[in-house]
Protein backbone atom coordinates (compact mmCIF):
# COMPACT_ATOMS: atom_id res chain seq x y z
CA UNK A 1 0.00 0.00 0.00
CA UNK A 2 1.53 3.46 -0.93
CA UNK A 3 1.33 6.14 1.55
CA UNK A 4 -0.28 9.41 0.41
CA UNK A 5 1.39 12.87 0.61
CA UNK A 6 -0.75 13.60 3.92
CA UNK A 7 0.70 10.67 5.85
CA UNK A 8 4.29 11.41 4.56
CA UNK A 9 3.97 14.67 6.01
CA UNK A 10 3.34 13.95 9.30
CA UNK A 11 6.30 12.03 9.30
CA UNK A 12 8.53 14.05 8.52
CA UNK A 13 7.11 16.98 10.21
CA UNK A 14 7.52 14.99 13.25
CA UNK A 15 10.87 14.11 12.79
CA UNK A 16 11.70 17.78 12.04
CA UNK A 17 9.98 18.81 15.55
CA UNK A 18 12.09 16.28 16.91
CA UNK A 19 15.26 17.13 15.67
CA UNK A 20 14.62 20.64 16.38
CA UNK A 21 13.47 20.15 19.95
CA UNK A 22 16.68 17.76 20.23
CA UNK A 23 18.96 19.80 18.67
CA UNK A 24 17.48 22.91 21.83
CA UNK A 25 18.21 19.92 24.27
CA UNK A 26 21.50 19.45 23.43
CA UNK A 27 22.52 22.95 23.22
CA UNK A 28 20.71 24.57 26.27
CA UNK A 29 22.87 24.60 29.69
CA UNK A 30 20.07 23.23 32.26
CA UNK A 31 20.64 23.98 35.77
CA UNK A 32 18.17 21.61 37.29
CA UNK A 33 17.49 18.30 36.77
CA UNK A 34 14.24 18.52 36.69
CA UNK A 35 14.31 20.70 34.39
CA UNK A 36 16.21 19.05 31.90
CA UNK A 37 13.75 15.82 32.98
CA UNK A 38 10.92 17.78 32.01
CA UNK A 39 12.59 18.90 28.37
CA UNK A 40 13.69 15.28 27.45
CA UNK A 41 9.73 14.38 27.90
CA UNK A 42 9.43 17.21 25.40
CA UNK A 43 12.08 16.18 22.92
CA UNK A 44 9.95 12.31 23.77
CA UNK A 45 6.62 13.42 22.68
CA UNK A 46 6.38 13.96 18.92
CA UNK A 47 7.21 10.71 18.09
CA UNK A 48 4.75 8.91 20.94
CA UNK A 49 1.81 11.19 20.07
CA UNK A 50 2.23 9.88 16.89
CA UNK A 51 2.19 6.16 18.19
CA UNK A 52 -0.19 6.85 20.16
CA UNK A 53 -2.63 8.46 18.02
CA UNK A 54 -2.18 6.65 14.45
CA UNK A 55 -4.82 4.46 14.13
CA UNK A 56 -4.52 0.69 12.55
CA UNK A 57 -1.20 1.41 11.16
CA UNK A 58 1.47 -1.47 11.49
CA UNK A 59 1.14 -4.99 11.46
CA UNK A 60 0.40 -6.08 15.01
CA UNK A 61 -1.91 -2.94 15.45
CA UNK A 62 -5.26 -5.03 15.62
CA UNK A 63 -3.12 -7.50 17.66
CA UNK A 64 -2.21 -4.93 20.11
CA UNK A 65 -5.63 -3.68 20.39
CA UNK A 66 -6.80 -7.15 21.26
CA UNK A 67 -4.25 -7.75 24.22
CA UNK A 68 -5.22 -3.89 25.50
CA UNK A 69 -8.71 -5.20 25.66
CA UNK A 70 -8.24 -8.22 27.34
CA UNK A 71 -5.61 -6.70 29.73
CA UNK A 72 -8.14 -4.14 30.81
CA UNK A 73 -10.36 -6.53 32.07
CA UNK A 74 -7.74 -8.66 34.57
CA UNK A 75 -6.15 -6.70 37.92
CA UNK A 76 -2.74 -6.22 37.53
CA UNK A 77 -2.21 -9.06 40.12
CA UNK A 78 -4.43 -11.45 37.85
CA UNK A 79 -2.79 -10.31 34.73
CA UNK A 80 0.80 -10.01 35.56
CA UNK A 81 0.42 -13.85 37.20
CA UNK A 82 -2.11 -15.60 34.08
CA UNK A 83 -1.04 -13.93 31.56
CA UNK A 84 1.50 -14.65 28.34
CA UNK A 85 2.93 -11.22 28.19
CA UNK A 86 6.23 -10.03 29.23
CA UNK A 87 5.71 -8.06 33.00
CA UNK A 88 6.68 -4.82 32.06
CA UNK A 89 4.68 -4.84 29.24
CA UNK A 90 1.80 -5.50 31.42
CA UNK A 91 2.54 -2.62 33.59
CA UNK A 92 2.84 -0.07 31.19
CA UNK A 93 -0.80 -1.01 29.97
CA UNK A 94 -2.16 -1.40 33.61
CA UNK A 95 -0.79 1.62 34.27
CA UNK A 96 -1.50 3.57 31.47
CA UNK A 97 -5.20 2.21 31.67
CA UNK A 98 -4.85 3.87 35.39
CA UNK A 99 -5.52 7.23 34.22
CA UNK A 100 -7.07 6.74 30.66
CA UNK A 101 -8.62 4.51 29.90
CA UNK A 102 -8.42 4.67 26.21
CA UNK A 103 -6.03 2.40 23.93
CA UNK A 104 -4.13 5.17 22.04
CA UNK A 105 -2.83 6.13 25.59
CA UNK A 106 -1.31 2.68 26.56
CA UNK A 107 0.21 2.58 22.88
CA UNK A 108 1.50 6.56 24.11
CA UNK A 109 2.96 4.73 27.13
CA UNK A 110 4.77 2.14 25.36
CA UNK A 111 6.37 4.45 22.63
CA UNK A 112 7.12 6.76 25.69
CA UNK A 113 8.56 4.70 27.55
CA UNK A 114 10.45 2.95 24.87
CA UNK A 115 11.90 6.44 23.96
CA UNK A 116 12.75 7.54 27.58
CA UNK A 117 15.40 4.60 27.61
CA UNK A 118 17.15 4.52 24.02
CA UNK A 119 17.32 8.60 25.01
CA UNK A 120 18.93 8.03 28.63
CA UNK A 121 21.49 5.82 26.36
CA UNK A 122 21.59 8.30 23.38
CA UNK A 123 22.69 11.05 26.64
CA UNK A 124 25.20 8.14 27.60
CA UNK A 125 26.99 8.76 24.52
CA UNK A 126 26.62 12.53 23.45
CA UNK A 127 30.15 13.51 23.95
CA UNK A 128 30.76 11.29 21.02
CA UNK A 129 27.88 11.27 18.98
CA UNK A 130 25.47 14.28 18.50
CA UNK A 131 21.79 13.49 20.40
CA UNK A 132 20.40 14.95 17.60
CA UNK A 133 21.92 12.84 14.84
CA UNK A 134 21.25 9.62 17.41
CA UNK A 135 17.53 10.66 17.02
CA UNK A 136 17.31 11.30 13.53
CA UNK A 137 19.09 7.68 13.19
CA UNK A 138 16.52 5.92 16.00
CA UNK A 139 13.58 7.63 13.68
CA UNK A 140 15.13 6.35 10.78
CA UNK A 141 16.11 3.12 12.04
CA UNK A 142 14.10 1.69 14.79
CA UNK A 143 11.14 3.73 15.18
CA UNK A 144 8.99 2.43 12.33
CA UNK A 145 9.80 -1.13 13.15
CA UNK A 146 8.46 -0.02 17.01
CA UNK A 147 5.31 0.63 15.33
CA UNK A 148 4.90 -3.12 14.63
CA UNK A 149 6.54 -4.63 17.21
CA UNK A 150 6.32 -2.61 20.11
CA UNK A 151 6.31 -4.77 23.40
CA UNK A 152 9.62 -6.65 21.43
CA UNK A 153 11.63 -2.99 20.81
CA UNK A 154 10.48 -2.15 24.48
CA UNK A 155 12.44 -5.46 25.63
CA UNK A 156 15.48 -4.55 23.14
């Protein structure tokens, strides 16, 4: 299936705000931790809105939307112990299903929280590599194949 011009778009207009707000995080002198904490959520959420809110894109989409479903309806107790599905995968939904309860927020989580680590390891590395170019590279890279297999790049 070919994508049309609207879809291509958004892409790249995400990566673009991503670089950009990357490219700010690597050059502005934070004084606080918590404020550069708060920033690298910043930099994070271009690319897991657009997880989040893209809608029966990727192959294990439906998939997904079938283990959400049946997630929501165990305690976190119940479904870390009976279920198939790796724990922290199961906490992310449970816990994203804590305050919305709405499937494009626990695919949110998992794109968040997928991004929160590769950047902690991109920051790792900075003095050697630019952040920015490490992001462009993750969006080129690994990002699209997170769309389809998201609780497996989540375990990477």
């Amino acid at each position: 299936m070919q994508a049309d011009i609207g879809s291509i778009l958004i892409y790249l207009g995400t990566l673009f705000i991503t670089a950009f707000l990357a490219y700010f995080y690597e050059c502005y002198d934070f004084t606080t931790k918590i404020g550069r904490g708060i920033f690298r959520c910043i930099v994070l959420l271009p690319f897991s809105l657009l997880a989040g809110l893209r809608s029966n894109v990727g192959v294990d989409y439906k998939y997904y939307v079938v283990i959400i479903a049946e997630l929501s309806r165990l305690s976190l107790n119940k479904a870390l112990s009976a279920s198939r599905y790796e724990p922290g995968f199961v906490v992310i939904v449970k816990l994203a299903q804590f305050f919305i309860k709405d499937r494009w927020f626990c695919f949110f989580m998992m794109e968040f929280v997928t991004m929160y680590i590769a950047m902690l390891a991109f920051e790792r590395i900075k003095n050697r590599v630019s952040l920015t170019v490490m992001m462009i590279a993750y969006y080129m890279f690994v990002y699209h194949l997170s769309l389809n297999i998201m609780r497996q790049v989540l375990a990477m």
